[in-house]
N, C-alpha and C. Protein backbone atom coordinates (compact mmCIF):
# COMPACT_ATOMS: atom_id res chain seq x y z
N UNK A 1 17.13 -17.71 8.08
CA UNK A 1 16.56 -16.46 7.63
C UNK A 1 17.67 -15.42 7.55
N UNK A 2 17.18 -14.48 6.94
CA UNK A 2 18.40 -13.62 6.55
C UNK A 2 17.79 -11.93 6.22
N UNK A 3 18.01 -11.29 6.43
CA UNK A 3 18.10 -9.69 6.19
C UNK A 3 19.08 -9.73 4.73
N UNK A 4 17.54 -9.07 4.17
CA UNK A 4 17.53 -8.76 2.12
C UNK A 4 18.18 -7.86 2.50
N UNK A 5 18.40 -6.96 2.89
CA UNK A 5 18.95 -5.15 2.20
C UNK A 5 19.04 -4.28 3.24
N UNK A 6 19.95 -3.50 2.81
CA UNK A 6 20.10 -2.54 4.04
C UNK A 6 21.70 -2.32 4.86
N UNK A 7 21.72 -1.93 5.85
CA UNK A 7 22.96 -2.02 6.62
C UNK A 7 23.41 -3.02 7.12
N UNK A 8 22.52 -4.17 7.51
CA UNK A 8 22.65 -5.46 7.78
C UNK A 8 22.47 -6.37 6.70
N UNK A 9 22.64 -6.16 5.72
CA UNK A 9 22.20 -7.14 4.28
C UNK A 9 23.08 -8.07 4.68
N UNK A 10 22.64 -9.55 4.40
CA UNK A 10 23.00 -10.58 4.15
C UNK A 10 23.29 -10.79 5.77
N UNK A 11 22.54 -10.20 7.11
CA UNK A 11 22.94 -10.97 8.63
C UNK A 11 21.77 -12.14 8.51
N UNK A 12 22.53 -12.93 9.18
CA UNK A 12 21.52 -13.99 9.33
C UNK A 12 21.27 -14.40 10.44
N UNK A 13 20.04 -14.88 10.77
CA UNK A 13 19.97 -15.30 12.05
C UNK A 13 18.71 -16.24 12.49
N UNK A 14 18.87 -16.65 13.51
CA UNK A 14 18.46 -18.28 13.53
C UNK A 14 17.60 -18.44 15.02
N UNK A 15 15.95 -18.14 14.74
CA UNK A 15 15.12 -18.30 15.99
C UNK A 15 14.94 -19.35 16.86
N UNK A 16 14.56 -19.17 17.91
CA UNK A 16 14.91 -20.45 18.80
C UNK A 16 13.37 -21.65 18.21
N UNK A 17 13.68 -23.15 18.32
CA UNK A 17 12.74 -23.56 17.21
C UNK A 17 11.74 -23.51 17.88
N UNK A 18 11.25 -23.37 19.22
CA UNK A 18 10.14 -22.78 19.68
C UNK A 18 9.03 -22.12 19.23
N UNK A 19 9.55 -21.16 18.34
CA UNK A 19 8.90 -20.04 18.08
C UNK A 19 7.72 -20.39 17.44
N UNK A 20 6.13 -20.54 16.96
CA UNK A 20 5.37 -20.49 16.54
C UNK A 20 5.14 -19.39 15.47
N UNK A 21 5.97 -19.74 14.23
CA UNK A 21 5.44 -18.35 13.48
C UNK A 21 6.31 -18.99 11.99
N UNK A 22 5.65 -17.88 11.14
CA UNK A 22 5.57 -18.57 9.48
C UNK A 22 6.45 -17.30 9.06
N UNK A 23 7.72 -17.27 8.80
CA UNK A 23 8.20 -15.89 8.58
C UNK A 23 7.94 -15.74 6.92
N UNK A 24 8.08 -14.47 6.92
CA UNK A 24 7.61 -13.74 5.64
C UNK A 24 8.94 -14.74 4.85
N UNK A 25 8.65 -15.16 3.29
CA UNK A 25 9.99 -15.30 2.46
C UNK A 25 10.66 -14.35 1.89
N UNK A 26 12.35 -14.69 1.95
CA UNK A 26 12.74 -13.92 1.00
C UNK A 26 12.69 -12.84 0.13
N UNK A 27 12.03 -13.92 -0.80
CA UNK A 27 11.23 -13.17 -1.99
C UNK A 27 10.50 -12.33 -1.91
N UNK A 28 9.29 -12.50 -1.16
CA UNK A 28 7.96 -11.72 -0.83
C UNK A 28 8.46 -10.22 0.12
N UNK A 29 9.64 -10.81 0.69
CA UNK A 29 9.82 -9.79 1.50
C UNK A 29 10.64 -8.74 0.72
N UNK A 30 11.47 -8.78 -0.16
CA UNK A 30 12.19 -7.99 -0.84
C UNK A 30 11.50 -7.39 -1.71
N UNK A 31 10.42 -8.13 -2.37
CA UNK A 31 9.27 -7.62 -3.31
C UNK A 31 8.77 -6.79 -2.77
N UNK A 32 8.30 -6.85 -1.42
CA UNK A 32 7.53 -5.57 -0.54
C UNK A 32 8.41 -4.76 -0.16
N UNK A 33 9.40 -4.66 0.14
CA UNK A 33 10.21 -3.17 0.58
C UNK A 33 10.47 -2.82 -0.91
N UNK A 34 11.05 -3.78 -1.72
CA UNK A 34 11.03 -2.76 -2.88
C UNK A 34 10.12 -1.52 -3.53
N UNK A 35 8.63 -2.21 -3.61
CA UNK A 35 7.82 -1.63 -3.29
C UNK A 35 7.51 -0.60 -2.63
N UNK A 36 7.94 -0.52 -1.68
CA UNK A 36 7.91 0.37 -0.22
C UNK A 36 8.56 1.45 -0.59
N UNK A 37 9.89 1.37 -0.76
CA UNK A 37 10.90 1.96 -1.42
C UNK A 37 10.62 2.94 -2.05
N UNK A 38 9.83 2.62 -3.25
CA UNK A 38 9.18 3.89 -4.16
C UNK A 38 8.42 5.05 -3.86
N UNK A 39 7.80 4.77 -2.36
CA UNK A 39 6.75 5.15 -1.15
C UNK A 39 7.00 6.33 -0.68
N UNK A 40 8.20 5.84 0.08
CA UNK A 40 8.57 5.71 1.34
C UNK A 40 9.95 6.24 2.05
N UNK A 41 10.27 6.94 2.85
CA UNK A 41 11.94 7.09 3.24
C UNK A 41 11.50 6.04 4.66
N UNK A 42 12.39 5.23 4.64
CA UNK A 42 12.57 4.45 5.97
C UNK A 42 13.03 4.84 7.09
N UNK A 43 13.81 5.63 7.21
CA UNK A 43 14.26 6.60 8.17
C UNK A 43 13.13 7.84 9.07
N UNK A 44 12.36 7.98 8.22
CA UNK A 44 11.06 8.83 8.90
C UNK A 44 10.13 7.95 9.15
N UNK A 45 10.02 7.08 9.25
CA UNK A 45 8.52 5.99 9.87
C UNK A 45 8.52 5.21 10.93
N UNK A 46 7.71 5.56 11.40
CA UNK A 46 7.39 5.08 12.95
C UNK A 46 6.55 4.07 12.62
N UNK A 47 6.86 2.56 12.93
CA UNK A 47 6.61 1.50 12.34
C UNK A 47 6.05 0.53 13.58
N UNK A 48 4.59 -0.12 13.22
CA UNK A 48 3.97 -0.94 13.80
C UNK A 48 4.36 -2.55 13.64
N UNK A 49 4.90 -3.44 13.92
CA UNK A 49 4.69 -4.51 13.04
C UNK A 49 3.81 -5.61 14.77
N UNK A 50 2.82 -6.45 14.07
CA UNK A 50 1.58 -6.44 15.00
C UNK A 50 1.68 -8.62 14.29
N UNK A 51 1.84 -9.36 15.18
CA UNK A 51 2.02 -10.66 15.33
C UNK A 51 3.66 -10.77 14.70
N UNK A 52 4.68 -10.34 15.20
CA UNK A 52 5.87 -10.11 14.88
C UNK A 52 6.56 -11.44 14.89
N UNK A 53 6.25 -12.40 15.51
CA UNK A 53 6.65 -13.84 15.17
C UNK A 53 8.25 -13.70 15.13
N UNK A 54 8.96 -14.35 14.23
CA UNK A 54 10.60 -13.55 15.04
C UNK A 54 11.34 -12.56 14.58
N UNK A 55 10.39 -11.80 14.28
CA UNK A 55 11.10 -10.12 14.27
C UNK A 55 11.59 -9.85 12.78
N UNK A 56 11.33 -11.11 12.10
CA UNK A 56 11.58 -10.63 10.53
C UNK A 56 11.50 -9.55 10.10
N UNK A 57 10.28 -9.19 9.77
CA UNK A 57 10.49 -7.74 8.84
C UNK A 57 10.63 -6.37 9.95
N UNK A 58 10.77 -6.81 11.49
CA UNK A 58 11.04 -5.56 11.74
C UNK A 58 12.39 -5.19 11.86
N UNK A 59 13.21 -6.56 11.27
CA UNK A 59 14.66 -6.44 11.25
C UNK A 59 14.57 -5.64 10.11
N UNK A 60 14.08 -5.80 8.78
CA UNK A 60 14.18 -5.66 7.83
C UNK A 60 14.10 -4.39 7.48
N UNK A 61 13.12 -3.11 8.26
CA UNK A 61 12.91 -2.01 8.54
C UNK A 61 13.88 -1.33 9.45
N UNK A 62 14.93 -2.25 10.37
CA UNK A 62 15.55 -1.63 10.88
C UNK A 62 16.48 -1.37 10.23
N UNK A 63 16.77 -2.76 9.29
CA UNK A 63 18.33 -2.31 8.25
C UNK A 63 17.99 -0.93 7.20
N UNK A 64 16.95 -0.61 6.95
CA UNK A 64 16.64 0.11 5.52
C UNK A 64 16.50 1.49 6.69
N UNK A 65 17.07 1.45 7.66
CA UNK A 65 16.82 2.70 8.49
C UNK A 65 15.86 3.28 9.06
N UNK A 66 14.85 2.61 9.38
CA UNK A 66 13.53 3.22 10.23
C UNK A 66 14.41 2.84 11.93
N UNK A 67 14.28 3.90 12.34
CA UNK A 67 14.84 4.02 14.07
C UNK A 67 13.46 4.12 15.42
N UNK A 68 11.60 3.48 14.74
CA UNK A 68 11.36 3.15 15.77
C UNK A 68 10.08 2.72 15.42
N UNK A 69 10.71 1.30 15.77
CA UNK A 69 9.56 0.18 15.63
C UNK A 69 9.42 -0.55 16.94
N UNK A 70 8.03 -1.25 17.22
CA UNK A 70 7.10 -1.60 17.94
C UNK A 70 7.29 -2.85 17.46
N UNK A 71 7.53 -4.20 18.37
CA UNK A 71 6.81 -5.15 17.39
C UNK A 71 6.10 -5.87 18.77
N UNK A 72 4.96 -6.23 18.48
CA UNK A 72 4.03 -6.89 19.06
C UNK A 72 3.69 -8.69 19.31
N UNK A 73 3.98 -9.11 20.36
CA UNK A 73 3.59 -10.45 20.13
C UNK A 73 3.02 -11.12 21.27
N UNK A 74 2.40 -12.33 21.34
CA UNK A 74 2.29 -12.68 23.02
C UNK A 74 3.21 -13.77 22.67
N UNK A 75 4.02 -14.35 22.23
CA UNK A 75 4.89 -15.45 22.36
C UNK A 75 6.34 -14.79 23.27
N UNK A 76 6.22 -15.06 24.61
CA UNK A 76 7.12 -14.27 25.22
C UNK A 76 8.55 -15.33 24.80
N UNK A 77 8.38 -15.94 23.91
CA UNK A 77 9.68 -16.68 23.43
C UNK A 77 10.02 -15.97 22.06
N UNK A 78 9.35 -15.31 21.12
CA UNK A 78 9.30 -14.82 20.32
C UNK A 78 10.24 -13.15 20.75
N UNK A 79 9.36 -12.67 22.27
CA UNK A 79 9.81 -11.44 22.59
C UNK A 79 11.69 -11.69 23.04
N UNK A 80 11.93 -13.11 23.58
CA UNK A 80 13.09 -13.17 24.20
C UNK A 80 14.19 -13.40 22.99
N UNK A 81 13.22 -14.13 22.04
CA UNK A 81 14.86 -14.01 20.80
C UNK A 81 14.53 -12.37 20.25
N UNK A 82 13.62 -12.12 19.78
CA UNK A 82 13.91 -10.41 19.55
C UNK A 82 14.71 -9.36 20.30
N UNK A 83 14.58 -9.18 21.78
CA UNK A 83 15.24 -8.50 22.54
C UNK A 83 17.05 -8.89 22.59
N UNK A 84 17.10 -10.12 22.86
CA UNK A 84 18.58 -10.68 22.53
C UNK A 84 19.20 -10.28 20.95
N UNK A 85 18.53 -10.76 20.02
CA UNK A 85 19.01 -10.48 18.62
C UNK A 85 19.47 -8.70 18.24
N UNK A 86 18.40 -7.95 19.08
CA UNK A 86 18.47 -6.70 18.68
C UNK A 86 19.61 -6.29 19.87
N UNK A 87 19.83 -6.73 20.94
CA UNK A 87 21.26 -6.07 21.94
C UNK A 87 22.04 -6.96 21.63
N UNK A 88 22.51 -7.92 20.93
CA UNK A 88 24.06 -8.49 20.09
C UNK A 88 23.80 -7.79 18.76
N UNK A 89 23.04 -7.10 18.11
CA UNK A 89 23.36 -6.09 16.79
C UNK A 89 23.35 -5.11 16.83
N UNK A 90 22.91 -4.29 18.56
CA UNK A 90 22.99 -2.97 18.35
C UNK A 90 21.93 -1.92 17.99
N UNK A 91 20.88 -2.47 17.62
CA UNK A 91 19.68 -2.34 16.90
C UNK A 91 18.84 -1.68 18.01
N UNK A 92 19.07 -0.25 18.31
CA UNK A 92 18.21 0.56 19.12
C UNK A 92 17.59 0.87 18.29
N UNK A 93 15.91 1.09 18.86
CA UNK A 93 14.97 1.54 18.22
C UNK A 93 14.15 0.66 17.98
N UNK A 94 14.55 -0.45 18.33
CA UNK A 94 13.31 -1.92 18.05
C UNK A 94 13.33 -2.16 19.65
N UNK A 95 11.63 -1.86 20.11
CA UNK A 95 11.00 -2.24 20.97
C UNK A 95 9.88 -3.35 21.00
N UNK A 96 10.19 -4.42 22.02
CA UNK A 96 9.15 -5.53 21.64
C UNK A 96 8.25 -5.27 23.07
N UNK A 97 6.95 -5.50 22.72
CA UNK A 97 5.57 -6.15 24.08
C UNK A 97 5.09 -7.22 23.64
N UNK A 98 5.18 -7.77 24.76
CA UNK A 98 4.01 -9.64 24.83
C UNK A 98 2.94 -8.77 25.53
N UNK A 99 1.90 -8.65 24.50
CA UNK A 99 0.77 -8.78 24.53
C UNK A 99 0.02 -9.44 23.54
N UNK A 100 -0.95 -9.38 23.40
CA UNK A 100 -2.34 -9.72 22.24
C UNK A 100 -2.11 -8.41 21.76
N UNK A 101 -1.95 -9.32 20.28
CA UNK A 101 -2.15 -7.67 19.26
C UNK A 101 -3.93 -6.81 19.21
N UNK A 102 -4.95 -7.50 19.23
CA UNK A 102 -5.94 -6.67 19.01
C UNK A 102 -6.15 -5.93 20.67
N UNK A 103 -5.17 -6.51 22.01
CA UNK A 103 -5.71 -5.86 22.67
C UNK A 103 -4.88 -4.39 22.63
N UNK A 104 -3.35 -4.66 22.28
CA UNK A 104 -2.69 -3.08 22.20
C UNK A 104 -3.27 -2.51 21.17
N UNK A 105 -4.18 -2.64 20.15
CA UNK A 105 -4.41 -2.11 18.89
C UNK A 105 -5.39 -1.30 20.14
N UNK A 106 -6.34 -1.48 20.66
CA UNK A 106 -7.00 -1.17 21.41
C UNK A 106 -6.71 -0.33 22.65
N UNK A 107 -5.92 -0.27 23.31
CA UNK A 107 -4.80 0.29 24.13
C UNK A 107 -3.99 1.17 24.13
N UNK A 108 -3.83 1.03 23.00
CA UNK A 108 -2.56 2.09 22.72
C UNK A 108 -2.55 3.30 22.65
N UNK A 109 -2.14 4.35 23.27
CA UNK A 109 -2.23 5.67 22.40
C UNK A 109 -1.06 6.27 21.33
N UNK A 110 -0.26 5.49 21.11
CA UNK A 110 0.64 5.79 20.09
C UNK A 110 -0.16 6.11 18.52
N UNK A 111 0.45 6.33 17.62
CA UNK A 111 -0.23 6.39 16.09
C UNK A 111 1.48 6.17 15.55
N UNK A 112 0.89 5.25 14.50
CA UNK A 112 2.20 4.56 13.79
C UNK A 112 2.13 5.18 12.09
N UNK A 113 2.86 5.41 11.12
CA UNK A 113 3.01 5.94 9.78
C UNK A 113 2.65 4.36 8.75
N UNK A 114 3.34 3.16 9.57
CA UNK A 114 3.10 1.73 8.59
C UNK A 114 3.11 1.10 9.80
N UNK A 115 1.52 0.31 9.67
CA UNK A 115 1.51 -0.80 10.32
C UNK A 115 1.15 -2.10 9.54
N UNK A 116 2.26 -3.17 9.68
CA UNK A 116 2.46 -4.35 9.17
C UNK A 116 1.81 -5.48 10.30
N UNK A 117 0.93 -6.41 9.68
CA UNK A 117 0.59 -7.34 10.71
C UNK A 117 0.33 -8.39 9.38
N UNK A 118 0.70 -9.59 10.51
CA UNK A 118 1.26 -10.96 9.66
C UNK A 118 0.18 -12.15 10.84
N UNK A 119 -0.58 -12.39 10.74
CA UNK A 119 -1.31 -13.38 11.82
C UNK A 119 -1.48 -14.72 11.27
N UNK A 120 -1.26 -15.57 11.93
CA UNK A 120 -1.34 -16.69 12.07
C UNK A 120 -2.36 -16.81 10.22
N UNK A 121 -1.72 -17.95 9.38
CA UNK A 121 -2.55 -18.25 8.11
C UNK A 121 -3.99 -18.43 8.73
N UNK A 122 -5.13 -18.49 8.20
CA UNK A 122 -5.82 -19.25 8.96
C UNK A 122 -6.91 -18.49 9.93
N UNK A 123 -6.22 -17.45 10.64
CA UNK A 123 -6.51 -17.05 11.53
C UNK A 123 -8.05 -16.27 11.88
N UNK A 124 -8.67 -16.55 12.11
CA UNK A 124 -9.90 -16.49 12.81
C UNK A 124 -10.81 -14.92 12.43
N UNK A 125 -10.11 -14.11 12.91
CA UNK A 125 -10.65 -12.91 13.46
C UNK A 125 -9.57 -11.35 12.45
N UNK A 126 -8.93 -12.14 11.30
CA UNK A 126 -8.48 -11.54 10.64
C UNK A 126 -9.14 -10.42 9.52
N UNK A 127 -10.17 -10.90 9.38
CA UNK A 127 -11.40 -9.90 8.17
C UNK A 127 -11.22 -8.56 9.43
N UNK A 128 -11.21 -9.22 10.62
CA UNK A 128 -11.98 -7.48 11.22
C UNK A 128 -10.61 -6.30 11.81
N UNK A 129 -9.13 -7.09 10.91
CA UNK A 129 -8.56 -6.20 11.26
C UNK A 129 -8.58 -5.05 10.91
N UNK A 130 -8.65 -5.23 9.79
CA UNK A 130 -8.52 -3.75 9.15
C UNK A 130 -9.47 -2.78 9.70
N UNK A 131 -10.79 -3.15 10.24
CA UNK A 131 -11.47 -2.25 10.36
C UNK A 131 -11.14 -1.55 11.99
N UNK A 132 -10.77 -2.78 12.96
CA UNK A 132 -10.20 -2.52 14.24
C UNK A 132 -9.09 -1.41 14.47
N UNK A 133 -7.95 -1.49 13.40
CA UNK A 133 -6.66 -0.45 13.53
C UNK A 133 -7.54 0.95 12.63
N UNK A 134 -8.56 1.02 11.78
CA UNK A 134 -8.54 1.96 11.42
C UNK A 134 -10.01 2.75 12.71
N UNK A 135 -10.74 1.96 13.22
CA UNK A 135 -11.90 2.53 14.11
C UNK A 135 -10.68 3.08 15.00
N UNK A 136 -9.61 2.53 15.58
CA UNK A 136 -8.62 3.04 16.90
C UNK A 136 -8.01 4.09 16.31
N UNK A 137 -8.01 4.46 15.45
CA UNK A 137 -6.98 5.97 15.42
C UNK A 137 -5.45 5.72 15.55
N UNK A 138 -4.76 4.48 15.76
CA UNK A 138 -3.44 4.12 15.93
C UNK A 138 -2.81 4.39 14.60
N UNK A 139 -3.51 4.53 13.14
CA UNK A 139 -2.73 4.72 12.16
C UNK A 139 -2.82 6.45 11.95
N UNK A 140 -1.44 6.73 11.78
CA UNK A 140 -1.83 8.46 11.25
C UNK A 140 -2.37 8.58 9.94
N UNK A 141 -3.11 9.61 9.67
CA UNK A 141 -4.32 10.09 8.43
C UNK A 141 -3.80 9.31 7.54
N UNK A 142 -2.00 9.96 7.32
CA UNK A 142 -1.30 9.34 5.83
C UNK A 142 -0.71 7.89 5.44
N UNK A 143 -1.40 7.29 6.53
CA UNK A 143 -0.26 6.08 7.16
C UNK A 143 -0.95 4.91 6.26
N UNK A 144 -0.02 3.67 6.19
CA UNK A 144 -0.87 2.12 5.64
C UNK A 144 -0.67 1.51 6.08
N UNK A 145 -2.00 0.60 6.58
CA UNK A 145 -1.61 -0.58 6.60
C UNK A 145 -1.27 -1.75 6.09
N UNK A 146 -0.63 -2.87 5.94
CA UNK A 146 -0.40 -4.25 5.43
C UNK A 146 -0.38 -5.07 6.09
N UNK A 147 -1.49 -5.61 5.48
CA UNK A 147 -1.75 -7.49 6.23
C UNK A 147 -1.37 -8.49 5.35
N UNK A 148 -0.75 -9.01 6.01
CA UNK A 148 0.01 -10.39 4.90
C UNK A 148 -0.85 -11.72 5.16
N UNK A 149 -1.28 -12.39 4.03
CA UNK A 149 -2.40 -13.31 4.97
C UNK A 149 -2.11 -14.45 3.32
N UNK A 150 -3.11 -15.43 3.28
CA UNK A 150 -3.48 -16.56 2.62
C UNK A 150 -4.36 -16.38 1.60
N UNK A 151 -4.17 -17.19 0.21
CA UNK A 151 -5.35 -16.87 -0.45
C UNK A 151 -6.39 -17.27 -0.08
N UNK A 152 -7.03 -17.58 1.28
CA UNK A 152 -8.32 -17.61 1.21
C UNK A 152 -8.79 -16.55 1.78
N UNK A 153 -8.10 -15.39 1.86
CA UNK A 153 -8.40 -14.03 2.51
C UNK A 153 -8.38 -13.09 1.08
N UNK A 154 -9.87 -12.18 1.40
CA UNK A 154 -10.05 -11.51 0.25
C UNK A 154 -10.78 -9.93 0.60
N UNK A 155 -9.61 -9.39 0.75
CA UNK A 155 -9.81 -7.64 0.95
C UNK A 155 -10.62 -6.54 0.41
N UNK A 156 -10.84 -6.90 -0.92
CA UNK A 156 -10.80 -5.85 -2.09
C UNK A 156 -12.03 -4.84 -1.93
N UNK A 157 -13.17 -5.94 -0.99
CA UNK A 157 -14.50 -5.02 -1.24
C UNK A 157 -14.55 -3.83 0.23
N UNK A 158 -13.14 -4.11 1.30
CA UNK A 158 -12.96 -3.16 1.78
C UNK A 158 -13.16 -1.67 1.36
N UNK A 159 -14.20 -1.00 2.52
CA UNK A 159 -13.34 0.87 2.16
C UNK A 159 -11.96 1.54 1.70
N UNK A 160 -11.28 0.59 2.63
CA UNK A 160 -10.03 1.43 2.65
C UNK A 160 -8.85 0.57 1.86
N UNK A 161 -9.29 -0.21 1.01
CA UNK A 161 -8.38 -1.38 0.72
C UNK A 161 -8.10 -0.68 -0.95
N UNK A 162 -6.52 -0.48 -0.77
CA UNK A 162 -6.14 0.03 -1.99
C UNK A 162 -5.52 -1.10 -2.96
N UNK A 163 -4.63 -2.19 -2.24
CA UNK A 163 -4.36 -2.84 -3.84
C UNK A 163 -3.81 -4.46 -2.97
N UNK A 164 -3.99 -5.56 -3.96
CA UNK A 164 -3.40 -6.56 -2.82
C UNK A 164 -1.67 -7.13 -4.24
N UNK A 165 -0.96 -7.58 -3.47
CA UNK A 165 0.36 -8.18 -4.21
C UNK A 165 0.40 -9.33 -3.70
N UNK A 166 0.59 -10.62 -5.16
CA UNK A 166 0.75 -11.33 -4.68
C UNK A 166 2.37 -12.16 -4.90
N UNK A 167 2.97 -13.55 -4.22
CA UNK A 167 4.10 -13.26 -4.12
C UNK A 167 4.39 -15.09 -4.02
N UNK A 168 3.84 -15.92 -5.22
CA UNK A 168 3.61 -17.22 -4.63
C UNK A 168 2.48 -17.26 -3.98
N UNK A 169 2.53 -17.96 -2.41
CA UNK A 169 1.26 -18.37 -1.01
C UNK A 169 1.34 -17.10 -0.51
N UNK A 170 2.49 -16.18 -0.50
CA UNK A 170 2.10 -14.72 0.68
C UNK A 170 1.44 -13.68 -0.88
N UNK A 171 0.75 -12.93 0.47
CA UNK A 171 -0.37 -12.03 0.10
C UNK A 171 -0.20 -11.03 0.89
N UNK A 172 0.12 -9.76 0.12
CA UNK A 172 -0.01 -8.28 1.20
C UNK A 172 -1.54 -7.67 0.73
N UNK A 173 -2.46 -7.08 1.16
CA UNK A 173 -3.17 -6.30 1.05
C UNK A 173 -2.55 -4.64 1.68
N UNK A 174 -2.96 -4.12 1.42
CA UNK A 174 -2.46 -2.94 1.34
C UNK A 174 -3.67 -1.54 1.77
N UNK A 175 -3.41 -1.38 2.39
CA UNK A 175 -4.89 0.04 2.90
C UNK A 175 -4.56 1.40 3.62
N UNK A 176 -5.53 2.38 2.95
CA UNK A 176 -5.08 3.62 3.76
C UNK A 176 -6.58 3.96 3.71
């Protein structure tokens, strides 16, 4: 894996094979910050990323200059290559917790500007995210979220669901 863009463009780096997690591609991932890009200053966003698996795109937010992201996981093997990767690069401002993401969604009193969550393909209890981070108040008024999920996940007849991209098998939905 590798960091698309930014101050770290082209670092690469290599999770322990432990890890349980489907990282975002390449492609999909450059397609979405590009995206973002048009948005967005990276440097002002206080950034959620919620089943962080190995820290992909919150590397990816760290290179494009956002200085304080959250990333969430219970794979405390997931949390141990993140914490290592980010003190051999220097990368203050990326904070990891092993917890369950719906229980800090629940917990938390922070409020984030973009929260990104990537859960397991498949995953069970995914329809009721959107409605979970927006009942908690964790997103600010102006803020979005993005869930990256499978085509058998289908957003659109959401309230708050503004547009989905697709990218190949990955899928962002998109909501404010």
């Amino acid at each position: 894996m590798r960091i698309v863009s930014g101050k770290l463009k082209g670092k690469v780096f290599k999770p322990e094979k432990g890890i349980k997690a489907r990282p975002t591609t390449d492609m999909a991932k450059e397609s979405l910050f590009n995206k973002l890009s048009h948005d967005y200053h990276f440097e002002d966003l206080k950034v959620l990323d919620l089943f962080t698996g190995t820290g992909n795109i919150s590397f990816e937010f760290y290179s494009r200059g956002s200085k304080d992201i959250t990333c969430i996981d219970i794979s405390g093997l997931s949390g141990k290559f993140i914490v290592e990767f980010t003190k051999q690069n220097q990368m203050e401002g990326i904070k990891f917790k092993k917890t369950d993401a719906f229980r800090f969604i629940q917990k938390t009193t922070e409020q984030y500007d973009l929260i990104f969550a990537d859960p397991p393909y498949g995953f069970k209890k995914i329809d009721t995210l959107p409605d979970l981070v927006f009942d908690s108040e964790i997103l600010k008024p102006d803020g979005i979220l993005i869930v990256e999920h499978g085509l058998e996940n289908n957003f659109e007849n959401h309230s708050r669901f503004i547009e989905q991209k697709n990218y190949s098998r990955v899928n962002f939905s998109f909501f404010k």
